[in-house]
N, C-alpha and C. Protein backbone atom coordinates (compact mmCIF):
# COMPACT_ATOMS: atom_id res chain seq x y z
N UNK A 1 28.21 14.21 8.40
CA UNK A 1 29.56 13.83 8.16
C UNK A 1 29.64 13.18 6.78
N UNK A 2 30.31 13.76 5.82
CA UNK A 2 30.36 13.18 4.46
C UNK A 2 31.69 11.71 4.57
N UNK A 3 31.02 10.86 4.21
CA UNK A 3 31.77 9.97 4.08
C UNK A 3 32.44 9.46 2.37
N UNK A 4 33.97 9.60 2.72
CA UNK A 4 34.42 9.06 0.78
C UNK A 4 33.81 7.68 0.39
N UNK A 5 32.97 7.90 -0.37
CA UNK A 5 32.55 6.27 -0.90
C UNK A 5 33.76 5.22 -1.04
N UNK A 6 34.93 6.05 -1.80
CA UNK A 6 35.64 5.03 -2.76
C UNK A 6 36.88 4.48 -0.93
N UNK A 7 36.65 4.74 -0.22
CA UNK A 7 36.83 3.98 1.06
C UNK A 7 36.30 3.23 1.77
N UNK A 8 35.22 3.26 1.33
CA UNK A 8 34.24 1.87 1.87
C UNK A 8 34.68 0.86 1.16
N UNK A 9 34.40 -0.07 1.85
CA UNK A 9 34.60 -1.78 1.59
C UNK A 9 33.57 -1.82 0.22
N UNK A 10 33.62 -3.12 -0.60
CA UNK A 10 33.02 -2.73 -1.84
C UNK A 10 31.19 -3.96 -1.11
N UNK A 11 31.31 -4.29 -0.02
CA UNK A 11 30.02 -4.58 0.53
C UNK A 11 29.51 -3.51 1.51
N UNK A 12 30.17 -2.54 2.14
CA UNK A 12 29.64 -1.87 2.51
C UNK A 12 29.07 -0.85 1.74
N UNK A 13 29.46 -0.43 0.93
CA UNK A 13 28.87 0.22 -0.22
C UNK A 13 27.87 -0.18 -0.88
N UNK A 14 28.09 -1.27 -1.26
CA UNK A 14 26.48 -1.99 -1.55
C UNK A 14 25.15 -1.84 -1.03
N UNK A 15 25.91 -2.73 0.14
CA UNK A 15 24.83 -2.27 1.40
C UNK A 15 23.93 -1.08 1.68
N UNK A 16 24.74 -0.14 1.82
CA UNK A 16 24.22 1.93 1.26
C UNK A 16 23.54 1.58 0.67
N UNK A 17 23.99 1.36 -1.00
CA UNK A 17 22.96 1.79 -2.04
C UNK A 17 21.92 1.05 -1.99
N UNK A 18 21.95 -0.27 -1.89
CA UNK A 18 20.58 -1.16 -1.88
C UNK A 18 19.69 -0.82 -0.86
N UNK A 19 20.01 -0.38 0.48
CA UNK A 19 19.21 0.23 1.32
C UNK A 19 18.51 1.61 1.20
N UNK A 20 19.07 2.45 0.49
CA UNK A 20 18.68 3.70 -0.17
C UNK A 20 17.55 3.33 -1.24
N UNK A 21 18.21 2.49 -2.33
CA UNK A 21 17.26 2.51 -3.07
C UNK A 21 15.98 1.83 -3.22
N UNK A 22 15.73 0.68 -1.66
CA UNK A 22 14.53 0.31 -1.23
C UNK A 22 13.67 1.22 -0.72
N UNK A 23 14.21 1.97 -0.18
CA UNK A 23 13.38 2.95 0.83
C UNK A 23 12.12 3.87 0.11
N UNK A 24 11.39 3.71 1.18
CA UNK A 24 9.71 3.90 0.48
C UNK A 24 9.97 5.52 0.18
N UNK A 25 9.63 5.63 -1.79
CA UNK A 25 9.37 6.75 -1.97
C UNK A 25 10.33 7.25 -3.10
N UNK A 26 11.17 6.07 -3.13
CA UNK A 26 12.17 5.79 -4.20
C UNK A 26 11.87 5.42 -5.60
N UNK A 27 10.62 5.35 -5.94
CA UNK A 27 10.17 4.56 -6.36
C UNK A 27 10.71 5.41 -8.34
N UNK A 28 10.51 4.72 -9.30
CA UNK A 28 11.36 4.90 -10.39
C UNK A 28 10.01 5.73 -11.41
N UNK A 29 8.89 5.62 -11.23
CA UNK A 29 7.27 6.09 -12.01
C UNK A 29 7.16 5.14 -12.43
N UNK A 30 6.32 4.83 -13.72
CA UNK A 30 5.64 3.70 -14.19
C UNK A 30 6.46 2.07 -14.53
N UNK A 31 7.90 2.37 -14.87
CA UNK A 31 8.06 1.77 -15.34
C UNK A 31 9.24 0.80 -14.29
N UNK A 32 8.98 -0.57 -14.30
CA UNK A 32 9.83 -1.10 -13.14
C UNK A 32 11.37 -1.63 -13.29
N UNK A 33 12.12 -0.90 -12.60
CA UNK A 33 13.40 -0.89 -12.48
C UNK A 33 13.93 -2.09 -11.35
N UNK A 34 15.16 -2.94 -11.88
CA UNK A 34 15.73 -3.62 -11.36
C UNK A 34 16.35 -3.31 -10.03
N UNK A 35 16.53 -3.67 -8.93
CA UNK A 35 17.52 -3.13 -7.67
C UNK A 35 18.50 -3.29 -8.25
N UNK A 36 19.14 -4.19 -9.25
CA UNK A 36 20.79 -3.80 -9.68
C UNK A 36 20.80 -2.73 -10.99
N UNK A 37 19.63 -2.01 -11.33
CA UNK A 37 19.72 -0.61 -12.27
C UNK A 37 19.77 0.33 -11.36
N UNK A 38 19.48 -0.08 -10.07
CA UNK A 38 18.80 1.39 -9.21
C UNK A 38 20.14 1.59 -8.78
N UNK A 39 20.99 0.32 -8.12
CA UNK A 39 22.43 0.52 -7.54
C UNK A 39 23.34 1.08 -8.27
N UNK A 40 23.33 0.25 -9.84
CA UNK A 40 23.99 1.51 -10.52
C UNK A 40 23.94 2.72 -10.94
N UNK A 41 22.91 2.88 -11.02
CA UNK A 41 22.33 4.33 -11.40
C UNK A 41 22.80 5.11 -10.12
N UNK A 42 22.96 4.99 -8.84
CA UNK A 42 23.67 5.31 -7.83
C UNK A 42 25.05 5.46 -7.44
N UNK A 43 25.35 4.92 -8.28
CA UNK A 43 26.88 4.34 -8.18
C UNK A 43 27.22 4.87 -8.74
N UNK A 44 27.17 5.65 -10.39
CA UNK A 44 27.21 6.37 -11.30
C UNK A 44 27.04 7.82 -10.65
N UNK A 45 26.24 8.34 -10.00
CA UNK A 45 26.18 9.32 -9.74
C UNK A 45 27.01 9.80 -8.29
N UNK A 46 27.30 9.15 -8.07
CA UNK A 46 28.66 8.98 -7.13
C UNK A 46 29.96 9.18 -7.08
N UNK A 47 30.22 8.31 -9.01
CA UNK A 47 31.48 8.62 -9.65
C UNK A 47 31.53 9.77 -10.42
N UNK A 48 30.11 10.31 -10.40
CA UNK A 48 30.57 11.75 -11.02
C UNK A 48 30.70 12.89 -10.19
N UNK A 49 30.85 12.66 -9.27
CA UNK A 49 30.66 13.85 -8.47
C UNK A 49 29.09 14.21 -7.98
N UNK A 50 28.27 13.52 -8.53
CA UNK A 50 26.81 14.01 -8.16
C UNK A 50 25.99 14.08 -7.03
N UNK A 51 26.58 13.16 -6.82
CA UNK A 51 26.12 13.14 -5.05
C UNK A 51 27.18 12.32 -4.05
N UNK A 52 26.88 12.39 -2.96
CA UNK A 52 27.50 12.19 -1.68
C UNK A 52 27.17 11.37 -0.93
N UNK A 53 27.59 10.56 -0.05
CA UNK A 53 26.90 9.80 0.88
C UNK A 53 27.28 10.51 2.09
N UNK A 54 26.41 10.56 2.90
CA UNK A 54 26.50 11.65 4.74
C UNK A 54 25.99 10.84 5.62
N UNK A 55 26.53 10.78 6.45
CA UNK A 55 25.98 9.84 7.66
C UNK A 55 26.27 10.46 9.15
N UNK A 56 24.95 10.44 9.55
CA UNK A 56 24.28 11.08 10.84
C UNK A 56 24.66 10.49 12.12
N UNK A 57 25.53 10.39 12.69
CA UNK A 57 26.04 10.25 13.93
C UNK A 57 24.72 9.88 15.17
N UNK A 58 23.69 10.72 15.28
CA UNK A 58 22.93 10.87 15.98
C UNK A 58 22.01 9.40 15.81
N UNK A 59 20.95 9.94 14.24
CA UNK A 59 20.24 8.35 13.67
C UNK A 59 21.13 7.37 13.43
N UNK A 60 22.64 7.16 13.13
CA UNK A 60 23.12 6.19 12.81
C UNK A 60 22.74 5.45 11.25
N UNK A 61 22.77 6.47 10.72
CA UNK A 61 22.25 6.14 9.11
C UNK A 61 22.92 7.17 8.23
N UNK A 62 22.68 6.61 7.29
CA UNK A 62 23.21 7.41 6.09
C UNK A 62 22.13 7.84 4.87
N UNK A 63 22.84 8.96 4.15
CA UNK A 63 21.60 9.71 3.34
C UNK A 63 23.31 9.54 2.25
N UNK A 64 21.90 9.37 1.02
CA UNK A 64 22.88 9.45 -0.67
C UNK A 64 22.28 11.42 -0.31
N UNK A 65 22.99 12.22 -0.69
CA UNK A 65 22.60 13.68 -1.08
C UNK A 65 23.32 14.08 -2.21
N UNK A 66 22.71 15.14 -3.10
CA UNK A 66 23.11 16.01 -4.20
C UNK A 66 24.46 16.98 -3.41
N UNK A 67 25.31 16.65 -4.68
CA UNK A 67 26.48 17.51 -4.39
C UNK A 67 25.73 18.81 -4.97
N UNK A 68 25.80 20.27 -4.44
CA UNK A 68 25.09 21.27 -4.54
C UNK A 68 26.23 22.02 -5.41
């Protein structure tokens, strides 16, 4: 179920991205990135159309995905 970002609360949205961008595997390569570069860098790609946030009814979670 694709959910509109720009309808989320501006903490629930947060919430998303900072949880996304902890998650093991996220990781940026050598060089270490801030959690508030990673959120924007998310956030940005959000406002461009780049990706999506979807959330799974079943797990009760949400996935950032590439708009295809």
């Amino acid at each position: 179920m694709d959910i509109p970002w720009q309808e989320l609360s501006e903490e629930a949205l947060n919430g998303i991205l900072e949880e996304y961008a902890t998650r093991e595997g996220t990781e940026y390569g050598w060089q270490e990135v801030s959690l508030d570069a990673k959120v924007a860098q998310l956030r940005r790609q959000l406002a461009r159309g780049e990706a999506r946030i979807d959330f799974d009814p079943d797990t009760q979670t949400c996935e950032l995905r590439p708009v295809e």
